[in-house]
C-alpha atoms as a PDB file:
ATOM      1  CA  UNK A   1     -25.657  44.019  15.932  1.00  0.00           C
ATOM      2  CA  UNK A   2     -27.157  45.948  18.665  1.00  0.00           C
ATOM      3  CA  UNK A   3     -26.784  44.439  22.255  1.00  0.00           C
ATOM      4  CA  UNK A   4     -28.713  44.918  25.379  1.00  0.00           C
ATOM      5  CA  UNK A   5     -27.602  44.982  29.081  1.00  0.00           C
ATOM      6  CA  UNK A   6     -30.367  43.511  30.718  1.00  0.00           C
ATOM      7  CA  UNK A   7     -30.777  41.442  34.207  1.00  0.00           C
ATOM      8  CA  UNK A   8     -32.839  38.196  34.922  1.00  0.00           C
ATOM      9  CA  UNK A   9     -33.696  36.883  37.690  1.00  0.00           C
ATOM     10  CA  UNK A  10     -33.673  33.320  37.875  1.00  0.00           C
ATOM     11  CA  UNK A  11     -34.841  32.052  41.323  1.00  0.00           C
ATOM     12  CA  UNK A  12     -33.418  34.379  44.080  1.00  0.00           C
ATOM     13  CA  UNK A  13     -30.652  35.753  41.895  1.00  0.00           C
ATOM     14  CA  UNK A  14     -30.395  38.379  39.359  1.00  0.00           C
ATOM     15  CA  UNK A  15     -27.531  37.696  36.382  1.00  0.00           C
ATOM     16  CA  UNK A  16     -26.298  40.332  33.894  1.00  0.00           C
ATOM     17  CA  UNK A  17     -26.348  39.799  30.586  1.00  0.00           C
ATOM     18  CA  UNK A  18     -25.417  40.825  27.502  1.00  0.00           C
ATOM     19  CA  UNK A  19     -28.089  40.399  24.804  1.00  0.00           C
ATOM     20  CA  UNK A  20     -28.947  40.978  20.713  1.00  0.00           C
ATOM     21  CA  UNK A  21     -31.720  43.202  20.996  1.00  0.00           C
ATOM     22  CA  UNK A  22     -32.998  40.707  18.689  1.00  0.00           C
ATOM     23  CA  UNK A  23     -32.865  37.603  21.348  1.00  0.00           C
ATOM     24  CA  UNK A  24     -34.346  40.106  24.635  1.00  0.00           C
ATOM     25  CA  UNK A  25     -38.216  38.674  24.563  1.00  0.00           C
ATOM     26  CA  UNK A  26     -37.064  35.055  24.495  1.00  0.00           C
ATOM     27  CA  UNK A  27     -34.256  35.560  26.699  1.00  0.00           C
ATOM     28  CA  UNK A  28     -36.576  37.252  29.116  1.00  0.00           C
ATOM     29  CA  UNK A  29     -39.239  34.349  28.145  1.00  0.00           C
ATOM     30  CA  UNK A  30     -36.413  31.220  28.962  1.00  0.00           C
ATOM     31  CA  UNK A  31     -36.345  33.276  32.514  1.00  0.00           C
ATOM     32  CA  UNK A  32     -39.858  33.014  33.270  1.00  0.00           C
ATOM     33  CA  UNK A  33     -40.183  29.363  32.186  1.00  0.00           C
ATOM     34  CA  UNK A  34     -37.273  28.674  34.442  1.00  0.00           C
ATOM     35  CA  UNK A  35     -38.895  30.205  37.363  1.00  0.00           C
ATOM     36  CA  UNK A  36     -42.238  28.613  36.623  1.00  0.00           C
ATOM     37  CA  UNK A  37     -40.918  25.505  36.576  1.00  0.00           C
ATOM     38  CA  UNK A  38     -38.880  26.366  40.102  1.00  0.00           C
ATOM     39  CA  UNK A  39     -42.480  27.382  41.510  1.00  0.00           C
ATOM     40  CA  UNK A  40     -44.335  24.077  40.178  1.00  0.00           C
ATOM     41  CA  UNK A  41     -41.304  21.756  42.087  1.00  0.00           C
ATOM     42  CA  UNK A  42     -41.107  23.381  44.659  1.00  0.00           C
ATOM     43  CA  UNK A  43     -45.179  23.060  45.341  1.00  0.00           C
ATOM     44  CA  UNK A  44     -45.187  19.859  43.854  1.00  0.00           C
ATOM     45  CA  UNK A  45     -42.402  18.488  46.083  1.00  0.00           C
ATOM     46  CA  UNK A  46     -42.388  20.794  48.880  1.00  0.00           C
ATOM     47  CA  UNK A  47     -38.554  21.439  48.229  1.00  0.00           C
ATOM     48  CA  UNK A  48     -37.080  24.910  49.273  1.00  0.00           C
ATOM     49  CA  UNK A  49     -33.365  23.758  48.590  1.00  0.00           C
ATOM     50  CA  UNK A  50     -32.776  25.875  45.661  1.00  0.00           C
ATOM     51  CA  UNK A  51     -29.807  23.806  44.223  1.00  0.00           C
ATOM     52  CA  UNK A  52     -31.991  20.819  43.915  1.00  0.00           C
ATOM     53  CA  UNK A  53     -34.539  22.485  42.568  1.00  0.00           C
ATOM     54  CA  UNK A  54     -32.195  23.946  39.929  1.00  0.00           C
ATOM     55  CA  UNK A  55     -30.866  20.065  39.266  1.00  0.00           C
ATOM     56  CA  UNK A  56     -34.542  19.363  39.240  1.00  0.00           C
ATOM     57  CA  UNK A  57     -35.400  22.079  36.570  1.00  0.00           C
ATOM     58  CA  UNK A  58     -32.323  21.613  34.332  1.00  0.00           C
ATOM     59  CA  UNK A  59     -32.601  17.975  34.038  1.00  0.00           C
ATOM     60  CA  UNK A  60     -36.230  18.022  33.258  1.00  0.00           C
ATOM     61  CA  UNK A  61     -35.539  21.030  30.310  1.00  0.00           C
ATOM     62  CA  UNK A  62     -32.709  18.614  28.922  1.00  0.00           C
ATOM     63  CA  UNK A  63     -35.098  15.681  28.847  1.00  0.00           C
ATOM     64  CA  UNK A  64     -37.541  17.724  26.471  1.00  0.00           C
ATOM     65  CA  UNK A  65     -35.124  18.908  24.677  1.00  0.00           C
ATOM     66  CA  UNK A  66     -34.403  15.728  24.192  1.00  0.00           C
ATOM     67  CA  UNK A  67     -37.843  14.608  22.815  1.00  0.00           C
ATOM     68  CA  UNK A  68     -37.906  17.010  20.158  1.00  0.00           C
ATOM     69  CA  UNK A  69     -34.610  16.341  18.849  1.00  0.00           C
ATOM     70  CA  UNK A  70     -35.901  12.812  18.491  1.00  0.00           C
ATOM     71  CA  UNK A  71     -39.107  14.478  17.055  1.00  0.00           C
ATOM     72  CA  UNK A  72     -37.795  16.602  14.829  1.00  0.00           C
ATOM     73  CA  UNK A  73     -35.054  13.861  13.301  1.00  0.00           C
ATOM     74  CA  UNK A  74     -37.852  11.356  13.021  1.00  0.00           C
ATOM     75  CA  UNK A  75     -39.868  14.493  11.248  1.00  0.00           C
ATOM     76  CA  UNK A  76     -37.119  15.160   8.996  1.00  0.00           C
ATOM     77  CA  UNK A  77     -36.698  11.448   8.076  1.00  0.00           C
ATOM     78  CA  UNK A  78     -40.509  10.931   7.206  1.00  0.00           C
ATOM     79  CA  UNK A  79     -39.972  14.046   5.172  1.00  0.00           C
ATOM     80  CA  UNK A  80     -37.007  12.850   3.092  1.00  0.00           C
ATOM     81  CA  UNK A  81     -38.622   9.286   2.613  1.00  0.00           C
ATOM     82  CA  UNK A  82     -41.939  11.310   1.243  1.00  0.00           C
ATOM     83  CA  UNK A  83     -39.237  13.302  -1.054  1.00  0.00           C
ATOM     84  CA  UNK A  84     -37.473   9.880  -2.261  1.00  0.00           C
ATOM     85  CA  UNK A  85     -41.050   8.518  -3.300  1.00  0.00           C
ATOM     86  CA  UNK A  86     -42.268  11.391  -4.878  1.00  0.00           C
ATOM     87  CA  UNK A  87     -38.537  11.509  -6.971  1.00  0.00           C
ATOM     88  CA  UNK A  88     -38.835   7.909  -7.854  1.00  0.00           C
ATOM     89  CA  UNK A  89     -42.171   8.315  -9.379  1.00  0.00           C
ATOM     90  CA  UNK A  90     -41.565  11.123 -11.099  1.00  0.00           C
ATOM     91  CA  UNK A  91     -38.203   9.627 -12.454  1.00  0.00           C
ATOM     92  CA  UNK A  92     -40.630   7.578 -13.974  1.00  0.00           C
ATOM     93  CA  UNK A  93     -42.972   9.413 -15.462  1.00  0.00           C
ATOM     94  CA  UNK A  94     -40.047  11.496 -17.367  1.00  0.00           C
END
């Protein structure tokens, strides 16, 4: 498992880190997004306090992570109720 030493910036700070080579693009990609998001707050809400726009950013990532957790179990759940029908009627058939 190779790792990488790389450095993101995330607002006005850079942070080290230690990386699979594997994991660099979407590390580097998670960065971006972050400061994106930072950008569209502050513009939207004319904020320059970075901490609340770091509060601002985090709780709005956790909410939609949120969603698709919910997604993905309700996705799962229509897909094992699909799977129980389709065993049933092939239980009886055989």
């Amino acid at each position: 498992m190779e790792t990488l030493s790389i450095r993101i910036k995330i607002g006005d700070r850079e942070y080290p880190m230690k990386v699979k080579a594997q994991d660099e693009a979407k590390i580097r990609r998670a960065g971006k997004l972050i400061n994106e998001k930072l950008k569209r707050y502050r513009e939207e809400f004319g904020l320059d306090d970075r901490q609340d726009l770091l509060a601002m950013v985090a709780f709005d990532s956790m909410v939609e992570a949120m969603d698709l957790n919910e997604s993905n179990a309700q996705g799962s759940e229509q897909v094992k109720a699909t799977l129980t029908q389709i065993n049933a009627e092939l239980s009886s058939i055989l």
